[in-house]
PDB file of N, CA and C in Angstrom:
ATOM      1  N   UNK A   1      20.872  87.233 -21.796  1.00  0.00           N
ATOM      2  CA  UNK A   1      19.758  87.860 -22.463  1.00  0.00           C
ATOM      3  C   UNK A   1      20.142  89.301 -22.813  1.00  0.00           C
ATOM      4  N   UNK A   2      19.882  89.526 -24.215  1.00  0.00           N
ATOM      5  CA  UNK A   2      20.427  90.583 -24.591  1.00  0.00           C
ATOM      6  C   UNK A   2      19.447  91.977 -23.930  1.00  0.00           C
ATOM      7  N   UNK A   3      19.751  93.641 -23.704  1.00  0.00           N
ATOM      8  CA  UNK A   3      18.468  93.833 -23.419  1.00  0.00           C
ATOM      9  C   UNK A   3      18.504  95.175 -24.770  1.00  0.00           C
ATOM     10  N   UNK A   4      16.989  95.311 -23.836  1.00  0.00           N
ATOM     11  CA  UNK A   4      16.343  95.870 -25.062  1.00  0.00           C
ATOM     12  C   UNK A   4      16.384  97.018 -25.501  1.00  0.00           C
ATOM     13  N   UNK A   5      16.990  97.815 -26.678  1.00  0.00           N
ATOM     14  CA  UNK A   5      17.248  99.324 -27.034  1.00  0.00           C
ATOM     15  C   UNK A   5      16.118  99.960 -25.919  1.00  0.00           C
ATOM     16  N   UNK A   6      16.621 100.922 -25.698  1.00  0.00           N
ATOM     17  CA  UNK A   6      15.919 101.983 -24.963  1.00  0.00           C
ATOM     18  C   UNK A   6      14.798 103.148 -26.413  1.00  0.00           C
ATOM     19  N   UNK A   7      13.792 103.280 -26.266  1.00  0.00           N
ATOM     20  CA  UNK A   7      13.250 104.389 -26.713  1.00  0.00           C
ATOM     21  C   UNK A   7      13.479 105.767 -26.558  1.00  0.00           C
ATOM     22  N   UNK A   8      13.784 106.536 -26.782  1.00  0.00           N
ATOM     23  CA  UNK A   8      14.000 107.815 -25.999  1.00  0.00           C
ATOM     24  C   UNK A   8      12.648 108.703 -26.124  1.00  0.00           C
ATOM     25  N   UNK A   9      12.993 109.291 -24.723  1.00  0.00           N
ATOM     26  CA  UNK A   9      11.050 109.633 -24.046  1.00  0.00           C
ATOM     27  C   UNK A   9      11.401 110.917 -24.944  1.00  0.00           C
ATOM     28  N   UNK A  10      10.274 112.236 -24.506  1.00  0.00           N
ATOM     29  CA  UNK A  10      10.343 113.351 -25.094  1.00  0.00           C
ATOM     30  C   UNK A  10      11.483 114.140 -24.319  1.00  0.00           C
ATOM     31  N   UNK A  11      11.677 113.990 -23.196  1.00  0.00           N
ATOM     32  CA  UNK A  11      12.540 114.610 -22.180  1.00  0.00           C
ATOM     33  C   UNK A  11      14.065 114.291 -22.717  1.00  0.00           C
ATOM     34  N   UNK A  12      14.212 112.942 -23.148  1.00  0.00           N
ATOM     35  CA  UNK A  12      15.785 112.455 -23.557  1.00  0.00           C
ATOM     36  C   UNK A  12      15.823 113.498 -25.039  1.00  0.00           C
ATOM     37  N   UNK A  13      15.075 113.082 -26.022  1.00  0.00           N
ATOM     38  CA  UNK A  13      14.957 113.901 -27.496  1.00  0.00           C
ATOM     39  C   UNK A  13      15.212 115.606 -26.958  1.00  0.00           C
ATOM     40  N   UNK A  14      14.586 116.100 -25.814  1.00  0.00           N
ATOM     41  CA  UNK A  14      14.950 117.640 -25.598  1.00  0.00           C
ATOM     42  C   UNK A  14      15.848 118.163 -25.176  1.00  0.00           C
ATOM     43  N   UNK A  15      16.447 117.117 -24.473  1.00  0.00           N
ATOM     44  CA  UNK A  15      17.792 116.960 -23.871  1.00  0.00           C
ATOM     45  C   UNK A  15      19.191 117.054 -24.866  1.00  0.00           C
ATOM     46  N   UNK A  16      18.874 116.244 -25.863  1.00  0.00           N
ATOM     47  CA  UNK A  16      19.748 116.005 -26.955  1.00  0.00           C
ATOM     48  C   UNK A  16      19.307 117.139 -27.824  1.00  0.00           C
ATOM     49  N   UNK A  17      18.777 117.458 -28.280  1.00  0.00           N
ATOM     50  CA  UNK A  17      18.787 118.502 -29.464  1.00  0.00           C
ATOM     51  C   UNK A  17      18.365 120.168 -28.805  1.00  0.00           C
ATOM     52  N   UNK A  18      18.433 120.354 -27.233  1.00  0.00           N
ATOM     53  CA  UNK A  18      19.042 121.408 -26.503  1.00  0.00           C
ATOM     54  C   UNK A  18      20.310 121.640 -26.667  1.00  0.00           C
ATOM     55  N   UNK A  19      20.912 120.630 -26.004  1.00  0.00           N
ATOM     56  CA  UNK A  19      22.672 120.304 -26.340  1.00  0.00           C
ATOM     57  C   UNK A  19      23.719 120.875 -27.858  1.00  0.00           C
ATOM     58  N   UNK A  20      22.205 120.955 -28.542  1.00  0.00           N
ATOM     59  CA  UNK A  20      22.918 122.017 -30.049  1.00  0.00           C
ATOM     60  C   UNK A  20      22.066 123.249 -30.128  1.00  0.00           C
ATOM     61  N   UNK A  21      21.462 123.654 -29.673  1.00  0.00           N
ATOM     62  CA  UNK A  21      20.381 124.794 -29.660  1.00  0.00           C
ATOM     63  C   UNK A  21      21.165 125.799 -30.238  1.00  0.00           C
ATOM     64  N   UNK A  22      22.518 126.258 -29.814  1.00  0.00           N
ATOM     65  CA  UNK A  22      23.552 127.049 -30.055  1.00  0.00           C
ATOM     66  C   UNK A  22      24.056 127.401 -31.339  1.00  0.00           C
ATOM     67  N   UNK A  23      23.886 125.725 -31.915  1.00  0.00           N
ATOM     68  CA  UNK A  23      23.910 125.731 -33.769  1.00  0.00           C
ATOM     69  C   UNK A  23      23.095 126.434 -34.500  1.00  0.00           C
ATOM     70  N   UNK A  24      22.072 126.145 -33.873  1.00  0.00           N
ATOM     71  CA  UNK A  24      20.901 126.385 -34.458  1.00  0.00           C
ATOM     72  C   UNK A  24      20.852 127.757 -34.438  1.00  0.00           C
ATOM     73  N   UNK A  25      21.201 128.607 -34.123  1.00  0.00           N
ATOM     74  CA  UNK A  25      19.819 130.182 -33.882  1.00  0.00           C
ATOM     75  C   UNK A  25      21.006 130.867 -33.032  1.00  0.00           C
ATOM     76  N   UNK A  26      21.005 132.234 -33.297  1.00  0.00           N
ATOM     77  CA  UNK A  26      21.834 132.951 -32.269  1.00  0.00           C
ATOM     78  C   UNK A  26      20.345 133.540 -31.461  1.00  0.00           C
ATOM     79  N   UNK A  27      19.500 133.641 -31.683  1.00  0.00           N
ATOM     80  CA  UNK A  27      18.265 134.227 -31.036  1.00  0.00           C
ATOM     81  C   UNK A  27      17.194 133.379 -30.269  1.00  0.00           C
ATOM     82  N   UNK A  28      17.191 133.597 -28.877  1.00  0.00           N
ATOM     83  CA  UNK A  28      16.748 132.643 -28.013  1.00  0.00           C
ATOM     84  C   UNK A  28      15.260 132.374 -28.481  1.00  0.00           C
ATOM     85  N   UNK A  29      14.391 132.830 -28.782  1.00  0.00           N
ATOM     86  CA  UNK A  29      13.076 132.976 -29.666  1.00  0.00           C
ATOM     87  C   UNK A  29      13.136 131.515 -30.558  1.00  0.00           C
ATOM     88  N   UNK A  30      13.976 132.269 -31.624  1.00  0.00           N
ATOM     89  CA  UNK A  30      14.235 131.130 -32.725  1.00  0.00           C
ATOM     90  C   UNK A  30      14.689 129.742 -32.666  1.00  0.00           C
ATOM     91  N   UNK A  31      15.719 129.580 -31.668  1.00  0.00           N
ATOM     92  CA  UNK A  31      16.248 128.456 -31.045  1.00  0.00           C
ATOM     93  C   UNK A  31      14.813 127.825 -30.290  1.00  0.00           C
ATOM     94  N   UNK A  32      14.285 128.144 -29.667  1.00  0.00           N
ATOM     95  CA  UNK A  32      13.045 127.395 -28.631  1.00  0.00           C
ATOM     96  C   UNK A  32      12.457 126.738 -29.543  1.00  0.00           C
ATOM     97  N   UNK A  33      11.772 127.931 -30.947  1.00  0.00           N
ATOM     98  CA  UNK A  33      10.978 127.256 -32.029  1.00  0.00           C
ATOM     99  C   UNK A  33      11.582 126.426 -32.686  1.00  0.00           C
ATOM    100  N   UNK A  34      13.108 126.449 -32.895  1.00  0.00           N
ATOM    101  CA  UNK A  34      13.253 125.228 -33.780  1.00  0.00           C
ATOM    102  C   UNK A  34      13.722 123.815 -32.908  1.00  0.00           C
ATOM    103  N   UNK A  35      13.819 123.886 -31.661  1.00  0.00           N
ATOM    104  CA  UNK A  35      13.816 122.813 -30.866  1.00  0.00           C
ATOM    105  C   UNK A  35      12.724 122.269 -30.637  1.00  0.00           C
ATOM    106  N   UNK A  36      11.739 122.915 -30.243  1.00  0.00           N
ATOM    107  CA  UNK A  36      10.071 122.073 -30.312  1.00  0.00           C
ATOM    108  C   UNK A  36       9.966 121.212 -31.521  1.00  0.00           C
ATOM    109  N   UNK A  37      10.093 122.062 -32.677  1.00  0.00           N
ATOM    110  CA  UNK A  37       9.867 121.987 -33.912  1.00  0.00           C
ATOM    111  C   UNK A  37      10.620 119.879 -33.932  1.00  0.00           C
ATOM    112  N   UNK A  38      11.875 120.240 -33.869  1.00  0.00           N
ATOM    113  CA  UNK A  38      12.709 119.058 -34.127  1.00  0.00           C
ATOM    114  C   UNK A  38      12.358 117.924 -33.037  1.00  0.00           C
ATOM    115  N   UNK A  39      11.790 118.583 -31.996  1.00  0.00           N
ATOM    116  CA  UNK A  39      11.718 117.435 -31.245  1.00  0.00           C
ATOM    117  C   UNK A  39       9.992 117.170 -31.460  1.00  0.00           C
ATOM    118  N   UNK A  40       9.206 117.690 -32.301  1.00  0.00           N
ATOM    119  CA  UNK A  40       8.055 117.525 -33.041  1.00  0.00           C
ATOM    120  C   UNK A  40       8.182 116.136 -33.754  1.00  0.00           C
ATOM    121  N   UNK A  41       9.003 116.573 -34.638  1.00  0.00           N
ATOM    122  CA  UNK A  41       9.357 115.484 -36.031  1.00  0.00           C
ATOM    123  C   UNK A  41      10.129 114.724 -36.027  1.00  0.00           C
ATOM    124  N   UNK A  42      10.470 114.220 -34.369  1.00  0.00           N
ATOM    125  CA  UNK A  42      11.089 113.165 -33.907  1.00  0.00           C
ATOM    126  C   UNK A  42      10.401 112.438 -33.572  1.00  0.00           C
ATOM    127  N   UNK A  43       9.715 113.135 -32.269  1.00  0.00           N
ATOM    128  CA  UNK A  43       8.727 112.005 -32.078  1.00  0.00           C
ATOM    129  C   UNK A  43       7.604 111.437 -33.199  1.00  0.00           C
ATOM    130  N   UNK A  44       7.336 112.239 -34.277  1.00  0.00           N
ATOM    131  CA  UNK A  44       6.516 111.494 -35.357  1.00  0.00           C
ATOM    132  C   UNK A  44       7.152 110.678 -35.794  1.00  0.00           C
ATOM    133  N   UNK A  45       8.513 110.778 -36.032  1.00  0.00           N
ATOM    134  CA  UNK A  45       9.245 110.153 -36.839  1.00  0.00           C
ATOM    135  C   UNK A  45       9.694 108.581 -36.418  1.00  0.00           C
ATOM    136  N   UNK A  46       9.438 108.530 -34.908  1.00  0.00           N
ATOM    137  CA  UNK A  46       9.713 107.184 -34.128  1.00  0.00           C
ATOM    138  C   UNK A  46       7.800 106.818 -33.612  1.00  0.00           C
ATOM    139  N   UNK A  47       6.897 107.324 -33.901  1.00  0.00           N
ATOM    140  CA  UNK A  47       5.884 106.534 -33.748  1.00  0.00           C
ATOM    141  C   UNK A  47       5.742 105.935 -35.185  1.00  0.00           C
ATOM    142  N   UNK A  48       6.159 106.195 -36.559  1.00  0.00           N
ATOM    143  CA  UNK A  48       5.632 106.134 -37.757  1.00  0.00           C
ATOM    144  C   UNK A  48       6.674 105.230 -38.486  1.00  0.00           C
ATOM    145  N   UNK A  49       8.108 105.253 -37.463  1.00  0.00           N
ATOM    146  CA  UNK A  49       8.549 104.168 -37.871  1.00  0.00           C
ATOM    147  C   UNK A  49       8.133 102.570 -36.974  1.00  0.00           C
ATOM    148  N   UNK A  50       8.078 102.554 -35.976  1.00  0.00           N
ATOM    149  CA  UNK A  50       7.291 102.041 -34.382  1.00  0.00           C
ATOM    150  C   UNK A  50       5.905 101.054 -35.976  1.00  0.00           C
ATOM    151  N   UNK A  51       5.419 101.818 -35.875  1.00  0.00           N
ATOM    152  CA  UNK A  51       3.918 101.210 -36.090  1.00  0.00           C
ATOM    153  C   UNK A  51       3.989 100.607 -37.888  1.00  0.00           C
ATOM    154  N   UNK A  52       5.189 101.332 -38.746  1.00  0.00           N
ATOM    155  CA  UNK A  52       5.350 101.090 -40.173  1.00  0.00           C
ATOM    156  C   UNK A  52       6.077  99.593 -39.935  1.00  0.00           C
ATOM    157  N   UNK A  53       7.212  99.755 -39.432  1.00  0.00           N
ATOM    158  CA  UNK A  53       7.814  98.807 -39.393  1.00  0.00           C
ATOM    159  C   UNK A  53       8.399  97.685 -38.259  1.00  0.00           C
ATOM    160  N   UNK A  54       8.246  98.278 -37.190  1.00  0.00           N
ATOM    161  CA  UNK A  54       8.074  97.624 -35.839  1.00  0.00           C
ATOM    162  C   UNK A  54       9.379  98.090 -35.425  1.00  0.00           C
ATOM    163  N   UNK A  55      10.146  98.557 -36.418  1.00  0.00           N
ATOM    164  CA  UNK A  55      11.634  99.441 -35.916  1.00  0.00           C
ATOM    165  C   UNK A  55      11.529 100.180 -34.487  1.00  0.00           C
ATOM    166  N   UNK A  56      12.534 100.215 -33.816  1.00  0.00           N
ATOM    167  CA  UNK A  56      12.645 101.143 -32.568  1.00  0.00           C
ATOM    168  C   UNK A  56      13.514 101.906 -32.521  1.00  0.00           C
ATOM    169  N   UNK A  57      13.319 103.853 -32.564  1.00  0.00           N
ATOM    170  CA  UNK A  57      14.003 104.275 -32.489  1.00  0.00           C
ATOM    171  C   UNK A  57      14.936 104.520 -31.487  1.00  0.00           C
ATOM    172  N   UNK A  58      15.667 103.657 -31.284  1.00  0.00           N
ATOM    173  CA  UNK A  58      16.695 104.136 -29.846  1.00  0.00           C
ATOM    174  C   UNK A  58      17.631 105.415 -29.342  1.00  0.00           C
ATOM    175  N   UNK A  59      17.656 105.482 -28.216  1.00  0.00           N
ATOM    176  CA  UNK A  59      19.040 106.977 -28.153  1.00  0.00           C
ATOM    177  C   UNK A  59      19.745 106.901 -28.847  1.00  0.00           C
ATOM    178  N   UNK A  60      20.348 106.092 -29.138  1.00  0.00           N
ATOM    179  CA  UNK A  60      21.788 106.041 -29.599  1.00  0.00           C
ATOM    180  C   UNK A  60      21.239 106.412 -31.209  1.00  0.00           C
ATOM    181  N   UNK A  61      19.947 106.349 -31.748  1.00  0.00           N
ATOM    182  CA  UNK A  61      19.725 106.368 -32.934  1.00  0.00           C
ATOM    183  C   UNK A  61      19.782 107.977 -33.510  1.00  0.00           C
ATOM    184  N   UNK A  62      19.033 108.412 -32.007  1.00  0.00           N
ATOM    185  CA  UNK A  62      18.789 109.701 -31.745  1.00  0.00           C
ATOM    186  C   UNK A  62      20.052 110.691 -32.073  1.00  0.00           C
ATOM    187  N   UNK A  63      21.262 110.436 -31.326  1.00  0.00           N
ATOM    188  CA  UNK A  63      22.188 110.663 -30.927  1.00  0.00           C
ATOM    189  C   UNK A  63      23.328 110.552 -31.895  1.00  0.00           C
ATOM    190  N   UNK A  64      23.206 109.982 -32.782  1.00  0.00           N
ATOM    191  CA  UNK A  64      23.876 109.350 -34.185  1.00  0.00           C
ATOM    192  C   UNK A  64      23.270 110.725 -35.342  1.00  0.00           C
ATOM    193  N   UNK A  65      22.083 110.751 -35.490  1.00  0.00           N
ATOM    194  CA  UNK A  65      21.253 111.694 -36.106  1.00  0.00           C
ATOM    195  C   UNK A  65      22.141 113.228 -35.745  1.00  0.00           C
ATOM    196  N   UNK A  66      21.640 113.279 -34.451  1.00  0.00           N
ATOM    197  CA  UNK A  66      22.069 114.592 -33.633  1.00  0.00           C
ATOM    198  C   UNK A  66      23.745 115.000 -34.337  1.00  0.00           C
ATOM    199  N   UNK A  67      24.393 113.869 -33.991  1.00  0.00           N
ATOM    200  CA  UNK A  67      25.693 114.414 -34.348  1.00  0.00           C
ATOM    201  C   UNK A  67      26.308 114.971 -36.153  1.00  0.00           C
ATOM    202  N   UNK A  68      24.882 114.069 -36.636  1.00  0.00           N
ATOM    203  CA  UNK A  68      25.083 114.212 -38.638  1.00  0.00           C
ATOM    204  C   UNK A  68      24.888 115.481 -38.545  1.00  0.00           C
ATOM    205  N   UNK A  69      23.895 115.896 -37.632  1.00  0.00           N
ATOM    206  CA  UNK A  69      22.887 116.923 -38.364  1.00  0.00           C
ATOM    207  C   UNK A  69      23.937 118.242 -37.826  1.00  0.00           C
ATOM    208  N   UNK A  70      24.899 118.085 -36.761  1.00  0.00           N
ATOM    209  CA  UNK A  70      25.872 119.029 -36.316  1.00  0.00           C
ATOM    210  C   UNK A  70      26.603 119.533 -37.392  1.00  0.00           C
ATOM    211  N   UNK A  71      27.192 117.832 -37.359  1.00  0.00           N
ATOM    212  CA  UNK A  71      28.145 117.953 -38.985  1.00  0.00           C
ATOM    213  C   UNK A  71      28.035 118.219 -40.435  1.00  0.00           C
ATOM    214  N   UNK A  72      26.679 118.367 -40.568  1.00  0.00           N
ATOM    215  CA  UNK A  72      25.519 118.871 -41.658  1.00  0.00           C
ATOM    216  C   UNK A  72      25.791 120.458 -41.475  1.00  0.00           C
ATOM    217  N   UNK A  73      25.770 121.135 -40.494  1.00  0.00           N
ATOM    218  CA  UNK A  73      25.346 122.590 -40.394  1.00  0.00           C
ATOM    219  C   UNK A  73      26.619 123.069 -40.036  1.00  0.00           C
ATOM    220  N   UNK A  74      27.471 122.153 -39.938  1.00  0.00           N
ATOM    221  CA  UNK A  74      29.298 122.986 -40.090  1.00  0.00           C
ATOM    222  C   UNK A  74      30.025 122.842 -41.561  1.00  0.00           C
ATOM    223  N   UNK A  75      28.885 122.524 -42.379  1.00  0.00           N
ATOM    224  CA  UNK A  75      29.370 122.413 -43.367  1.00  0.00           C
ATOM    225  C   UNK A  75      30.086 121.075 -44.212  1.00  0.00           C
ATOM    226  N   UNK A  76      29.423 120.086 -43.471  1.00  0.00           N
ATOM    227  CA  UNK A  76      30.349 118.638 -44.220  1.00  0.00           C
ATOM    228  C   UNK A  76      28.838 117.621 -44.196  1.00  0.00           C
ATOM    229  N   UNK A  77      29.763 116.762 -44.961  1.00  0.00           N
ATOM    230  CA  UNK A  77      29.093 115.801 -45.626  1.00  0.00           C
ATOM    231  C   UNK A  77      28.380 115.034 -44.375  1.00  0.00           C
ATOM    232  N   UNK A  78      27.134 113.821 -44.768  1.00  0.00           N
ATOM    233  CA  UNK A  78      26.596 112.762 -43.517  1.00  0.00           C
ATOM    234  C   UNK A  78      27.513 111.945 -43.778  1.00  0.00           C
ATOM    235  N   UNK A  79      27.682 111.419 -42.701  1.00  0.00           N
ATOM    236  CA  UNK A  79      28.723 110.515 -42.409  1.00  0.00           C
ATOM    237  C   UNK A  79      27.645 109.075 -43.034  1.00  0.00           C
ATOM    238  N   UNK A  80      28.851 108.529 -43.645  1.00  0.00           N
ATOM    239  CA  UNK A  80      28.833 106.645 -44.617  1.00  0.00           C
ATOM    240  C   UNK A  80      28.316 105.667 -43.777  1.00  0.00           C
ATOM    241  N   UNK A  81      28.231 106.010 -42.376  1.00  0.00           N
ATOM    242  CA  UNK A  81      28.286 105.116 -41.417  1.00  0.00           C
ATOM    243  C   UNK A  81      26.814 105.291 -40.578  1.00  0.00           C
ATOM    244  N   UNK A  82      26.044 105.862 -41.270  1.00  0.00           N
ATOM    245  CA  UNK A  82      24.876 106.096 -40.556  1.00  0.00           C
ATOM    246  C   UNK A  82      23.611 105.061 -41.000  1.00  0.00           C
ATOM    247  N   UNK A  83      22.729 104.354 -40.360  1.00  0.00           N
ATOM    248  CA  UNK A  83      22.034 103.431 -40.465  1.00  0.00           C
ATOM    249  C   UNK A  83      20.832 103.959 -41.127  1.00  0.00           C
ATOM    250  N   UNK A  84      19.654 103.322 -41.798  1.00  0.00           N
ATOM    251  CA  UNK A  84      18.974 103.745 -42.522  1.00  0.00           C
ATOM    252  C   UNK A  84      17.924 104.663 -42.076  1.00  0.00           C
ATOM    253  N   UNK A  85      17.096 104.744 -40.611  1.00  0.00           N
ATOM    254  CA  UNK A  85      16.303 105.504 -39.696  1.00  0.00           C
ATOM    255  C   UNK A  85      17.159 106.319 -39.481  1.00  0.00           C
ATOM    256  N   UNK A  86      18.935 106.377 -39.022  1.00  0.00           N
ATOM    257  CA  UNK A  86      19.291 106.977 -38.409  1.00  0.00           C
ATOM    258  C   UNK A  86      19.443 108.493 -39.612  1.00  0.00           C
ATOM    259  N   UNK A  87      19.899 108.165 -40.818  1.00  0.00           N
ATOM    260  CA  UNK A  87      19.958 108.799 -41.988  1.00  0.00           C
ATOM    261  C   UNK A  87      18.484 109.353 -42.329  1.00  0.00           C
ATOM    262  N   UNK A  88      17.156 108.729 -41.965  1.00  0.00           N
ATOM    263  CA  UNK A  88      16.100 109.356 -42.600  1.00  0.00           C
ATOM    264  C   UNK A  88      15.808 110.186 -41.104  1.00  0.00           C
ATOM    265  N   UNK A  89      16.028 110.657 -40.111  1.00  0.00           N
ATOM    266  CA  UNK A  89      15.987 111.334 -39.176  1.00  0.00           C
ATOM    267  C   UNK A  89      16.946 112.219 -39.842  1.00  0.00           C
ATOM    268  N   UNK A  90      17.863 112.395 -39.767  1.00  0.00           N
ATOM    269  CA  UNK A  90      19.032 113.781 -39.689  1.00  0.00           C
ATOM    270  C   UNK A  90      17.809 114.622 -41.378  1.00  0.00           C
ATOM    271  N   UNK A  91      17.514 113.318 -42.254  1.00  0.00           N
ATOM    272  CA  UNK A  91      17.106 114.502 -43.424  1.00  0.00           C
ATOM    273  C   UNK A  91      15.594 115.062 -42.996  1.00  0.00           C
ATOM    274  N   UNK A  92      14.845 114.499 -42.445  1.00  0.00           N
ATOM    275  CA  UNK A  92      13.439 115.258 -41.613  1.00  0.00           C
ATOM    276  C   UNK A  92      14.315 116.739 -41.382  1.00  0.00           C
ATOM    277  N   UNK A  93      14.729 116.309 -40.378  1.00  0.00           N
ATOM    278  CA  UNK A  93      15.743 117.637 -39.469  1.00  0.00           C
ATOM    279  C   UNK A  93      16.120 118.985 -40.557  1.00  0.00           C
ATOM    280  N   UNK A  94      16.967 118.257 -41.423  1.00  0.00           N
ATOM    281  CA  UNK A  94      17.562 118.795 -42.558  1.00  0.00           C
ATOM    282  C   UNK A  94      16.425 119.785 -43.210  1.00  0.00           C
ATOM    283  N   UNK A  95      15.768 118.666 -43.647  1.00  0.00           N
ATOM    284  CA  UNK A  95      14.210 119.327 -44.631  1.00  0.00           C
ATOM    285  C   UNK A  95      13.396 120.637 -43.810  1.00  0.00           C
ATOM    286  N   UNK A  96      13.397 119.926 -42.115  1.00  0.00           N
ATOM    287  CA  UNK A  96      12.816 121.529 -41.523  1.00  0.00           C
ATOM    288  C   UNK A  96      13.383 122.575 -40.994  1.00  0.00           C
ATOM    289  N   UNK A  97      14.130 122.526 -41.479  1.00  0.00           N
ATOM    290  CA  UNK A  97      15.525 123.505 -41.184  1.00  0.00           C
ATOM    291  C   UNK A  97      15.639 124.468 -42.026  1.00  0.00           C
ATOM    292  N   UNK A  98      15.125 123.700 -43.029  1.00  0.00           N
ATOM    293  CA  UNK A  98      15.439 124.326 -44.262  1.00  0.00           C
ATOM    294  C   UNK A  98      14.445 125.246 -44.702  1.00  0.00           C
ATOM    295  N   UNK A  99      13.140 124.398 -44.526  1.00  0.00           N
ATOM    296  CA  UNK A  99      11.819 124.997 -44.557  1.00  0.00           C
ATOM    297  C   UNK A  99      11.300 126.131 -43.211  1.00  0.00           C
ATOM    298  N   UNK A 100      12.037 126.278 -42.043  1.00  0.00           N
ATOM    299  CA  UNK A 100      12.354 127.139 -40.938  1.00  0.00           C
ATOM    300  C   UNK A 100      12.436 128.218 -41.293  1.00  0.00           C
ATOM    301  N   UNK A 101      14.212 128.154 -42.106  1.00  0.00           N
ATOM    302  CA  UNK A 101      15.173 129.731 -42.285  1.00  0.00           C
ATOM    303  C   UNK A 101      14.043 129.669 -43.258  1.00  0.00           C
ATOM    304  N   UNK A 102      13.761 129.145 -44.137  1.00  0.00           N
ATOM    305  CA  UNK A 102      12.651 129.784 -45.814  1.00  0.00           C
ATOM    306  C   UNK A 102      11.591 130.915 -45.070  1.00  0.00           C
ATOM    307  N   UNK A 103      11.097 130.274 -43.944  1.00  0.00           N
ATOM    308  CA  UNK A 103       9.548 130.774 -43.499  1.00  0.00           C
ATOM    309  C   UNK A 103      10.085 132.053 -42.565  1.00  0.00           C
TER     310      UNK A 103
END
């Protein structure tokens, strides 16, 4: 019996996108806000896929995202190999990132 993707709670999502906080912000202020922020529009982003499509966002989905969105902000392309949630997560991220530094 195969088992079943894991969800990741709010604690795993803060865990993981702490782990880049560093990318993000040289200013401890700014970094806090844009970690709430991301781990905001994660969890919307896995109840709204959850209830749209019965999809489950798993860690590893999480974690796949996490690493685009690294490789996004060092300057390179999303990687070819990213699944379709996993790709519409990194651009949420992307989009409030963007809309962040704007504000």
């Amino acid at each position: 019996m195969a088992d079943k993707p894991k969800t990741p709670s709010e604690d795993q999502l803060r865990l993981l996108i702490d782990s880049m906080c560093g990318e993000l912000s040289g200013n401890g202020q700014d970094a806090s806000q844009v970690v709430n922020m991301l781990i905001r529009e994660t969890v919307k982003f896995r109840d709204k896929l959850k209830e749209e499509t019965g999809e489950i966002l798993t860690v590893g989905d999480t974690q796949a995202a996490l690493e685009a969105l690294t490789e996004h902000l060092r300057g390179a392309k999303l990687p070819g190999d990213l699944t379709p949630e996993q790709k519409a997560l990194t651009q949420i991220w992307i989009d409030r990132l963007t809309l962040f530094k704007a504000g």
